[in-house]
C-alpha atoms as a PDB file:
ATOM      1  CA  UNK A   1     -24.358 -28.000 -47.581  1.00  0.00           C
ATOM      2  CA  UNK A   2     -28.108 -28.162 -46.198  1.00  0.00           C
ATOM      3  CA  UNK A   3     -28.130 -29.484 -42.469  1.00  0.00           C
ATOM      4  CA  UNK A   4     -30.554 -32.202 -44.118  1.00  0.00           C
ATOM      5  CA  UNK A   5     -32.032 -33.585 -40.808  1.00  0.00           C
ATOM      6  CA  UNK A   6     -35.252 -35.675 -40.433  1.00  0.00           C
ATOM      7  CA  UNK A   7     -36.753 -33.817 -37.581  1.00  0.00           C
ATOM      8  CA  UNK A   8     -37.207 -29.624 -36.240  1.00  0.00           C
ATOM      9  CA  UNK A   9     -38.351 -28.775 -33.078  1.00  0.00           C
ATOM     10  CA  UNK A  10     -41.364 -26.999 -32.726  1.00  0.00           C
ATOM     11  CA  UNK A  11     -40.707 -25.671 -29.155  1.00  0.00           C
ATOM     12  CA  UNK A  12     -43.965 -25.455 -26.234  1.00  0.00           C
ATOM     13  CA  UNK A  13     -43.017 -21.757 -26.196  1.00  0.00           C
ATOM     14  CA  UNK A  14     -44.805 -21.040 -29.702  1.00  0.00           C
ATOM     15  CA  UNK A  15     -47.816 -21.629 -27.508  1.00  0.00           C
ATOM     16  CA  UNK A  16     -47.465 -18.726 -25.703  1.00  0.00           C
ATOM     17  CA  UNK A  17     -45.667 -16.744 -28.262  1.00  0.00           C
ATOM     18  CA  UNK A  18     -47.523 -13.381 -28.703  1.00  0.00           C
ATOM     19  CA  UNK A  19     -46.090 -12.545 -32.285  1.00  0.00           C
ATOM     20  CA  UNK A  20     -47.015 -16.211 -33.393  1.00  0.00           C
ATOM     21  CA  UNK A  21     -50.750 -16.248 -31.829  1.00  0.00           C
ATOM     22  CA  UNK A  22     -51.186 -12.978 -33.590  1.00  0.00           C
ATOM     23  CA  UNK A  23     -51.009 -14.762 -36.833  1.00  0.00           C
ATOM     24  CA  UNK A  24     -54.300 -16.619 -38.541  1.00  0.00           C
ATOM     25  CA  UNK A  25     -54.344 -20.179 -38.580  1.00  0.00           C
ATOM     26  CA  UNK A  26     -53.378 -20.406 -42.275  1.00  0.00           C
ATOM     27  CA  UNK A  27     -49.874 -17.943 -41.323  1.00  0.00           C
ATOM     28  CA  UNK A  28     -49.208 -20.070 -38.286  1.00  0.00           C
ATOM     29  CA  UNK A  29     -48.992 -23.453 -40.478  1.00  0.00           C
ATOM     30  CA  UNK A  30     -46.842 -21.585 -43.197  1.00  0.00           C
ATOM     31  CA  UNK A  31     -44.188 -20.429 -40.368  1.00  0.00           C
ATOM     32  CA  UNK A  32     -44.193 -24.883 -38.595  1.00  0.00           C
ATOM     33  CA  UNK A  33     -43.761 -25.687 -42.660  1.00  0.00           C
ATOM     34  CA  UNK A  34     -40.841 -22.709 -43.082  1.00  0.00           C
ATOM     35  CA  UNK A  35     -39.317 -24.125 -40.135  1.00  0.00           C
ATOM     36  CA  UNK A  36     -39.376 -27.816 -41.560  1.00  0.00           C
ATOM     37  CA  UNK A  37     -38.144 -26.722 -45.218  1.00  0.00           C
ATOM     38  CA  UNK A  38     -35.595 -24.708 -43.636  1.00  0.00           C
ATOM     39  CA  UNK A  39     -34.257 -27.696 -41.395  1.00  0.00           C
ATOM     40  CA  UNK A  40     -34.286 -29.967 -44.412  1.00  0.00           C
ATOM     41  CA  UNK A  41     -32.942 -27.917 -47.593  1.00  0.00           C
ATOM     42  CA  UNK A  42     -31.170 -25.026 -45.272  1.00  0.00           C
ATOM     43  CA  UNK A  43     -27.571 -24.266 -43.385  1.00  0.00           C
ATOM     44  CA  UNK A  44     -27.766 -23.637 -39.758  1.00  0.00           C
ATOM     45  CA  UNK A  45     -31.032 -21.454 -40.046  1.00  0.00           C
ATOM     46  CA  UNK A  46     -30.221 -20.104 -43.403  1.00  0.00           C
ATOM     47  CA  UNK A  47     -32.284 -21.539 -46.916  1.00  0.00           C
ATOM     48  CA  UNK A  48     -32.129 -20.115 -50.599  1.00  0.00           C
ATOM     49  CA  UNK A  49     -35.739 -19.962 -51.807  1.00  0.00           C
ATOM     50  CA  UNK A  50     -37.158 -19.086 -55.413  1.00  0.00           C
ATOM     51  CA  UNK A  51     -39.969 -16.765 -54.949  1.00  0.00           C
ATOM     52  CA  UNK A  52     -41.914 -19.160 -57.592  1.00  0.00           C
ATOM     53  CA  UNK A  53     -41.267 -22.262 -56.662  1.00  0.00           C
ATOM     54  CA  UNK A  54     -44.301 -24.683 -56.818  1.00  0.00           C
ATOM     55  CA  UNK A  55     -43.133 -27.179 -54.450  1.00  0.00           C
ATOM     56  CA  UNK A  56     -42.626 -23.775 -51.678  1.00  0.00           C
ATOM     57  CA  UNK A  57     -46.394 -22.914 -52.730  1.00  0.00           C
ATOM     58  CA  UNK A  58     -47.694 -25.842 -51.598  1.00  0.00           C
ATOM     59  CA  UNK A  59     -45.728 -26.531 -48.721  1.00  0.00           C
ATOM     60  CA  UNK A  60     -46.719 -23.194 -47.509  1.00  0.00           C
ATOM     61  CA  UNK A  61     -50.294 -23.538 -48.717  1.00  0.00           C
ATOM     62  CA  UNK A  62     -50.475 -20.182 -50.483  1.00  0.00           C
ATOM     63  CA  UNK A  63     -50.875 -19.462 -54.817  1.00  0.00           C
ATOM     64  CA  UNK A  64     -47.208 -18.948 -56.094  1.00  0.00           C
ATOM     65  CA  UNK A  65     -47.337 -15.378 -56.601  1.00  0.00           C
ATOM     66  CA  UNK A  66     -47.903 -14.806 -53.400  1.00  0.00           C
ATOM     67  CA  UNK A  67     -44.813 -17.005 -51.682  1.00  0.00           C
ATOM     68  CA  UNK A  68     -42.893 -14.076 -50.783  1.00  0.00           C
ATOM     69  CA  UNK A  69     -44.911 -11.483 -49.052  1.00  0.00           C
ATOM     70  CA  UNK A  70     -46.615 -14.867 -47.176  1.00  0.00           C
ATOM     71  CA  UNK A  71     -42.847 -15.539 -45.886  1.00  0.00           C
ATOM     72  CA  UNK A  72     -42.214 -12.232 -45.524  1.00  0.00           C
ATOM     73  CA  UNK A  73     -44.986 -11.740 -42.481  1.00  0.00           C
ATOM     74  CA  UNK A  74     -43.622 -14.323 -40.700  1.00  0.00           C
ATOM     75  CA  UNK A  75     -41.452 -14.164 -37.023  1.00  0.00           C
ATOM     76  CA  UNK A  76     -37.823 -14.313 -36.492  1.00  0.00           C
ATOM     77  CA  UNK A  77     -37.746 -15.145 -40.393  1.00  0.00           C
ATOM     78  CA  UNK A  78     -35.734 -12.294 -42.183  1.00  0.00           C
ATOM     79  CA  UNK A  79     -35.555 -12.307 -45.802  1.00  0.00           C
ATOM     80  CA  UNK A  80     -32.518 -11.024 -47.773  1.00  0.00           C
ATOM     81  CA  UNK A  81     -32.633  -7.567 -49.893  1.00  0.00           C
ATOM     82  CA  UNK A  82     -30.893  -8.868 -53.137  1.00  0.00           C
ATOM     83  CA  UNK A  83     -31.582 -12.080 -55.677  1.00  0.00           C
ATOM     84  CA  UNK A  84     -28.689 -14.106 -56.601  1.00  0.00           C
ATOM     85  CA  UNK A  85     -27.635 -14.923 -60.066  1.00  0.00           C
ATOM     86  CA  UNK A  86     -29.789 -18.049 -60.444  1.00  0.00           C
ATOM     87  CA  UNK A  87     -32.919 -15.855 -59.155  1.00  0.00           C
ATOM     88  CA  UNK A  88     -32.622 -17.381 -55.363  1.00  0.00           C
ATOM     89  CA  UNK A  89     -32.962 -15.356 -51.966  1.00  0.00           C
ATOM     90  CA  UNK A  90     -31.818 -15.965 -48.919  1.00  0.00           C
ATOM     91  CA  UNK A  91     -34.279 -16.528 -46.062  1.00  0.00           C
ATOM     92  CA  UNK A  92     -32.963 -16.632 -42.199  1.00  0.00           C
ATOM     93  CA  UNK A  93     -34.307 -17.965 -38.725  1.00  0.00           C
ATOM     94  CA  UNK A  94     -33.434 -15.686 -35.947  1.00  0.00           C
ATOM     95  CA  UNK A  95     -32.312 -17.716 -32.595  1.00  0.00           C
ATOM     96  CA  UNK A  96     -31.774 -20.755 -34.944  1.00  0.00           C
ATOM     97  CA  UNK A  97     -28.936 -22.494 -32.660  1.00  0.00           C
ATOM     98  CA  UNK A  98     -30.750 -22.061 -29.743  1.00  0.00           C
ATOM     99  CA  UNK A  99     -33.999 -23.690 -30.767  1.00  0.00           C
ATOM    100  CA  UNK A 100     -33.210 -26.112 -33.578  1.00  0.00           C
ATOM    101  CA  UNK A 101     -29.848 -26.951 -33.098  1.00  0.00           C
ATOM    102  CA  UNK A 102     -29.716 -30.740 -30.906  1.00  0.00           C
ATOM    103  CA  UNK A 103     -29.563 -29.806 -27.421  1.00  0.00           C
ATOM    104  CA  UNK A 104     -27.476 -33.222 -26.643  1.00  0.00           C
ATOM    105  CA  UNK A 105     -23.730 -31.221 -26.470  1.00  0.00           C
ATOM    106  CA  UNK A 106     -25.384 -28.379 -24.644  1.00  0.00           C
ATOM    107  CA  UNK A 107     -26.939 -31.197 -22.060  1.00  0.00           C
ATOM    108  CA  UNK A 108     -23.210 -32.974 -21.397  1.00  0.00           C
ATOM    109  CA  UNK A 109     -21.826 -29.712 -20.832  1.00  0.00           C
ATOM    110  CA  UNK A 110     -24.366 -29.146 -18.041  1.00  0.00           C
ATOM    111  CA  UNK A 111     -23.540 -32.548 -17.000  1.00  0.00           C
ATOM    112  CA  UNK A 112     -20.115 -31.961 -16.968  1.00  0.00           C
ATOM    113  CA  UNK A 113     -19.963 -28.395 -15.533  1.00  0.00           C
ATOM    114  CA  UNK A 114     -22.252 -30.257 -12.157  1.00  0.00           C
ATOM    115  CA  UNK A 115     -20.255 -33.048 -11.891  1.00  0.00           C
ATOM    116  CA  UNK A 116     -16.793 -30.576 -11.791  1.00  0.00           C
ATOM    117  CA  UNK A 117     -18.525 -28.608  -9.163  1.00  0.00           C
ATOM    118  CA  UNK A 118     -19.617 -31.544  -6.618  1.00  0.00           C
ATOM    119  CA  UNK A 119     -15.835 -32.217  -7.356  1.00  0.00           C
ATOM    120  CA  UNK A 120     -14.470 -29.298  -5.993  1.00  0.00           C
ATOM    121  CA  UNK A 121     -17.309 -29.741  -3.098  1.00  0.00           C
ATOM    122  CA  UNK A 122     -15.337 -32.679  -2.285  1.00  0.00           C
ATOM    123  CA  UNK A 123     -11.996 -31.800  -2.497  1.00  0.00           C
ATOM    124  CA  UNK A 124     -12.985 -28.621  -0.401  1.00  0.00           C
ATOM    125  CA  UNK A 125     -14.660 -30.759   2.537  1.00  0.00           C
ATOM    126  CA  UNK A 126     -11.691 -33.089   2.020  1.00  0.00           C
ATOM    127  CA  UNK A 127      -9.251 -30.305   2.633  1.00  0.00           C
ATOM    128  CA  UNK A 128     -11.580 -28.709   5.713  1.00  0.00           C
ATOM    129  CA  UNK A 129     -11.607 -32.418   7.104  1.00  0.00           C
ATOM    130  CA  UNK A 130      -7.505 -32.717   6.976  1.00  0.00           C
ATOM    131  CA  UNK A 131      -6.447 -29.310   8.010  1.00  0.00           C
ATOM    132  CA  UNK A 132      -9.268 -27.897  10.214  1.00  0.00           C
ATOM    133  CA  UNK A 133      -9.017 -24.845  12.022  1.00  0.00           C
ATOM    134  CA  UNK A 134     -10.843 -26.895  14.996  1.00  0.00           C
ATOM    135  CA  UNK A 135      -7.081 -28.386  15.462  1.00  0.00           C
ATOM    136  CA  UNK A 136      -5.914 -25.431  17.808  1.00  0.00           C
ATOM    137  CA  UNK A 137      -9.072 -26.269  19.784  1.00  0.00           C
ATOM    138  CA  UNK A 138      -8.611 -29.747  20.177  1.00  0.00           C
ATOM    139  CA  UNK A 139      -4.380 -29.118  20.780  1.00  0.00           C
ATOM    140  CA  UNK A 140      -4.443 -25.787  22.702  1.00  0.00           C
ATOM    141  CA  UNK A 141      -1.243 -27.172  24.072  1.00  0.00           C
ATOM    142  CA  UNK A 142       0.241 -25.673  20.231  1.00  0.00           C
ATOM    143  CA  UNK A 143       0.626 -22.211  20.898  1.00  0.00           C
ATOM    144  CA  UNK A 144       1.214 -20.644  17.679  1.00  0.00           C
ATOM    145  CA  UNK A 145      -1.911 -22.089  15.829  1.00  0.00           C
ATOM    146  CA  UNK A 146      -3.960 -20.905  18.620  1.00  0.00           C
ATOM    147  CA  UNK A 147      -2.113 -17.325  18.001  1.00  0.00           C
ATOM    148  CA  UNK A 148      -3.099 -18.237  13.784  1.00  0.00           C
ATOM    149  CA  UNK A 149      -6.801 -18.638  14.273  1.00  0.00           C
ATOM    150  CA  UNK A 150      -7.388 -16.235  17.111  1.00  0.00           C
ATOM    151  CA  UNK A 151      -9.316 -13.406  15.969  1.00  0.00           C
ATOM    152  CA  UNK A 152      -8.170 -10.068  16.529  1.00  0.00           C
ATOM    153  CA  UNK A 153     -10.370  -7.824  19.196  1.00  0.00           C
ATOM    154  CA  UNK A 154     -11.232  -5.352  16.919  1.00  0.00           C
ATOM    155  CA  UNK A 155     -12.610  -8.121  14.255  1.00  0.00           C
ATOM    156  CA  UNK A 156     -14.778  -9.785  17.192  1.00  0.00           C
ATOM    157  CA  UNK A 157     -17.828  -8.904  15.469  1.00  0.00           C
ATOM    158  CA  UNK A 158     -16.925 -10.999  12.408  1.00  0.00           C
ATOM    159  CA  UNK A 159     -16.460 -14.113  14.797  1.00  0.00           C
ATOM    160  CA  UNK A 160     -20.162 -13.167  16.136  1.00  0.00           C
ATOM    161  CA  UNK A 161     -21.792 -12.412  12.916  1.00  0.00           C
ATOM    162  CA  UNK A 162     -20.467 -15.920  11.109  1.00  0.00           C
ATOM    163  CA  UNK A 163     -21.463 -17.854  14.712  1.00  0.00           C
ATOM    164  CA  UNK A 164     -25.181 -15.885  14.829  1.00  0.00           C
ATOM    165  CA  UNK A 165     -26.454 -15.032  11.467  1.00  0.00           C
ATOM    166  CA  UNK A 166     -29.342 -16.998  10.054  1.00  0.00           C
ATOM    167  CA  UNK A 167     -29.453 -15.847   6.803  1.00  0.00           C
ATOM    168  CA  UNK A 168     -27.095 -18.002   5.057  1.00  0.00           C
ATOM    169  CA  UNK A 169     -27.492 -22.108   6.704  1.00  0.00           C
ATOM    170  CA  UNK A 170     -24.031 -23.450   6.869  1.00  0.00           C
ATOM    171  CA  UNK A 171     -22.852 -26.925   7.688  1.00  0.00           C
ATOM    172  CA  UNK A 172     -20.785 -27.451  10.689  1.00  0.00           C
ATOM    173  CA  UNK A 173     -17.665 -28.242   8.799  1.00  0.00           C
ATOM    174  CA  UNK A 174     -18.253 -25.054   6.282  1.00  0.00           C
ATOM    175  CA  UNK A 175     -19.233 -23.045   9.426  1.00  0.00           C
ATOM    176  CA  UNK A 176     -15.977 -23.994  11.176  1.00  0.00           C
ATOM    177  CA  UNK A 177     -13.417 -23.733   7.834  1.00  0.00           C
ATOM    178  CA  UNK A 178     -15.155 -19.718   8.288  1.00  0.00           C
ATOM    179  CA  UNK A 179     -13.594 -19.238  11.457  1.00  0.00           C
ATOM    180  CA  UNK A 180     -10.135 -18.843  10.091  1.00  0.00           C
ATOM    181  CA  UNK A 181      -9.071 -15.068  10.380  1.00  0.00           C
ATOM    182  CA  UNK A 182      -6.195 -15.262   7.744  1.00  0.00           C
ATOM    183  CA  UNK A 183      -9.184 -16.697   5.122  1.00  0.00           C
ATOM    184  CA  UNK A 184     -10.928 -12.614   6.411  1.00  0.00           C
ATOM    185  CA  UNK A 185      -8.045 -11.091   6.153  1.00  0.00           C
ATOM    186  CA  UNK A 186      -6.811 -11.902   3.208  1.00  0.00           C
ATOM    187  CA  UNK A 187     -10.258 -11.559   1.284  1.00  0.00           C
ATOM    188  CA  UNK A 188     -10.457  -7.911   3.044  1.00  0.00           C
ATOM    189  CA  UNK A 189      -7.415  -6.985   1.330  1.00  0.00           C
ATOM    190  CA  UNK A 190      -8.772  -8.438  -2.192  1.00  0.00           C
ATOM    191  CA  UNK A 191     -11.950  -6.525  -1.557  1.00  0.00           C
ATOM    192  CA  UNK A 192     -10.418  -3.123  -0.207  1.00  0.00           C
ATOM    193  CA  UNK A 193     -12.262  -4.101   3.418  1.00  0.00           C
ATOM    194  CA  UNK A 194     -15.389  -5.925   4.587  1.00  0.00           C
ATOM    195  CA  UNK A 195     -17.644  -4.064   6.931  1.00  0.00           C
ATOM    196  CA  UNK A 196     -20.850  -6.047   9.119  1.00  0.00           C
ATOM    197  CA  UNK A 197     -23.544  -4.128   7.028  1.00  0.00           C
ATOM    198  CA  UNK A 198     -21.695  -5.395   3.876  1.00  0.00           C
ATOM    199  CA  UNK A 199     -21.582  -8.709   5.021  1.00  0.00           C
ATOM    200  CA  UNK A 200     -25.181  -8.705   5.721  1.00  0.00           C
ATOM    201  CA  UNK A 201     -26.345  -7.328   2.386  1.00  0.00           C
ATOM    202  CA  UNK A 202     -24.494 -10.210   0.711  1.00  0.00           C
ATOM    203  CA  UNK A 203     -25.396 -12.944   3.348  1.00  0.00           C
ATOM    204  CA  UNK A 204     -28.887 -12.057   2.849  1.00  0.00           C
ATOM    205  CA  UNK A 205     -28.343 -12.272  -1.019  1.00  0.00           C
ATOM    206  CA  UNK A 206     -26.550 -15.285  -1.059  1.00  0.00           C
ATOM    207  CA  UNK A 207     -29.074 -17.057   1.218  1.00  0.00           C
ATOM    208  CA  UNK A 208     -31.687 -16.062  -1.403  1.00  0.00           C
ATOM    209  CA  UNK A 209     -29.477 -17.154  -3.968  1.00  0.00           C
ATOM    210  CA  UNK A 210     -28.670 -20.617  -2.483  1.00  0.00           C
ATOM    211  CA  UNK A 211     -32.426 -21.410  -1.323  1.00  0.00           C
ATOM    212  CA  UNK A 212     -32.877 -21.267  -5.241  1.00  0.00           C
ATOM    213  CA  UNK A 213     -30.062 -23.339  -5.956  1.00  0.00           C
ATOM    214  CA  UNK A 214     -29.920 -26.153  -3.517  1.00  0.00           C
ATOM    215  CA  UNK A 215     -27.553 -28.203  -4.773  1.00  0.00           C
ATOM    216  CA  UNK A 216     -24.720 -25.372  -4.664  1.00  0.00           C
ATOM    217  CA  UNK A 217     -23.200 -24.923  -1.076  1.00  0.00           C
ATOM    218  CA  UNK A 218     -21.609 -21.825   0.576  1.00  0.00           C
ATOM    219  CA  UNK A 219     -17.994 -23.452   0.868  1.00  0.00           C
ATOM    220  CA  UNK A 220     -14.923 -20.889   1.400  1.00  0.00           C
ATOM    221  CA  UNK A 221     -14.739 -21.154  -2.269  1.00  0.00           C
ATOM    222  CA  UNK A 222     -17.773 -19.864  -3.125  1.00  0.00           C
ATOM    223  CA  UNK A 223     -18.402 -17.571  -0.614  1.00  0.00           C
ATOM    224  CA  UNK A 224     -14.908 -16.075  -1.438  1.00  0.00           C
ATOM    225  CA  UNK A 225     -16.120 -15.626  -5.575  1.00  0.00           C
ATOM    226  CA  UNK A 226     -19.208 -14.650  -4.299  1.00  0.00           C
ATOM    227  CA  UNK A 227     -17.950 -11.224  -2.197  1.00  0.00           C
ATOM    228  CA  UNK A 228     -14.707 -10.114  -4.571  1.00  0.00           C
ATOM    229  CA  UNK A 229     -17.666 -10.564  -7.304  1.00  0.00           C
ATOM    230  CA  UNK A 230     -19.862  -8.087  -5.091  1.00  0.00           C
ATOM    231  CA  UNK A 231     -16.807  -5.325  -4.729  1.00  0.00           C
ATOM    232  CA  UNK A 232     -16.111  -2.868  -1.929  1.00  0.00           C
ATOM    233  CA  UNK A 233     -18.583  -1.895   0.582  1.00  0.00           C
ATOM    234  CA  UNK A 234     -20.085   1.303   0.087  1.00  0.00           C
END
């Protein structure tokens, strides 16, 4: 069944597009009209043409004989090797989905995949604002949390980097739900160790990263994907 739409998209890349501008004039209109006969008598990028069609001749504004080797210059069209039994051949769009296909589903599942993110941003600042590792600070008179979110001597330096670095700008409620030494510990083990050089490397790319993508922010969550993603330290 044909997708028989009113409309195709003639995208403001084809403007730019070497293997189109290489065409003459005359080619570039026979590839916009391929695209249009395609969208209204094809299936998902896919038509059935006869090589001496009239109607195809004009549409394509070449004599009928010479329909085929006219389509058969054109970009990301492919034609098929063997006629069927009524004397038709199949003629395909490459990248078809991904330029004529309506872009509304693809747009709500942006949508959607933003607003499940600034979700989890919430719950996470939610969850740093309940149980904060500030408490021990504020109660030192509660022994064993200050023992919990004491760092150990020898892991000093990972107090000082997360307390000094510039390369990555934290909040202070993202800064201070990184000062928890069982969060470290526990994503040293999943990473087979974290070293200050490592860190740095993937500060430094993550800082990149984020100044490209303000809207993201370096919560324990993604901090945590972002180094098990990145591996053991080499």
């Amino acid at each position: 069944m044909a997708d028989q739409q009113e409309w195709a998209k003639l995208w403001f890349a084809a403007l730019s597009d070497e293997e189109v501008l290489s065409l003459p004039p005359a080619k570039r209109w026979a590839w916009a009209a391929m695209i249009a006969y395609t969208k209204k008598h094809g299936t998902n990028g896919t038509v059935m043409i006869r090589p001496d069609s009239d109607f195809l001749a004009v549409a394509l504004g070449v004599p009928k004989e010479q329909v085929l080797s006219t389509i058969n210059g054109l970009p990301n069209l492919q034609i098929g090797d063997a006629k069927s039994e009524h004397g038709l051949i199949a003629c395909s769009f490459t990248n078809w989905y991904k330029y004529q296909v309506d872009s509304t589903h693809a747009e709500r599942q942006k949508r959607a995949r933003y607003k499940r993110r600034e979700e989890e941003r919430r719950r996470e600042e939610k969850r740093i604002n309940t149980i904060s590792p500030m408490t021990a600070k504020n109660k030192p008179e509660d022994h064993n949390n200050s023992l919990k979110l004491a760092f150990q001597e020898e892991d000093a330096w990972l107090k000082d980097f997360l307390s000094t670095q510039q390369l990555v700008s934290f909040r202070e409620i993202e800064l201070t739900a990184l000062l928890d030494p069982k969060f470290w510990e526990k994503l040293a083990i999943a990473c087979h160790g974290i070293d200050r050089d490592f860190l740095e490397s993937q500060f430094a790319k993550m800082g990149l990263w984020l100044m490209r993508n303000p809207k993201r922010r370096p919560t324990r969550r993604f901090i945590s994907n972002w180094i098990c993603k990145a591996g053991e330290p080499q």
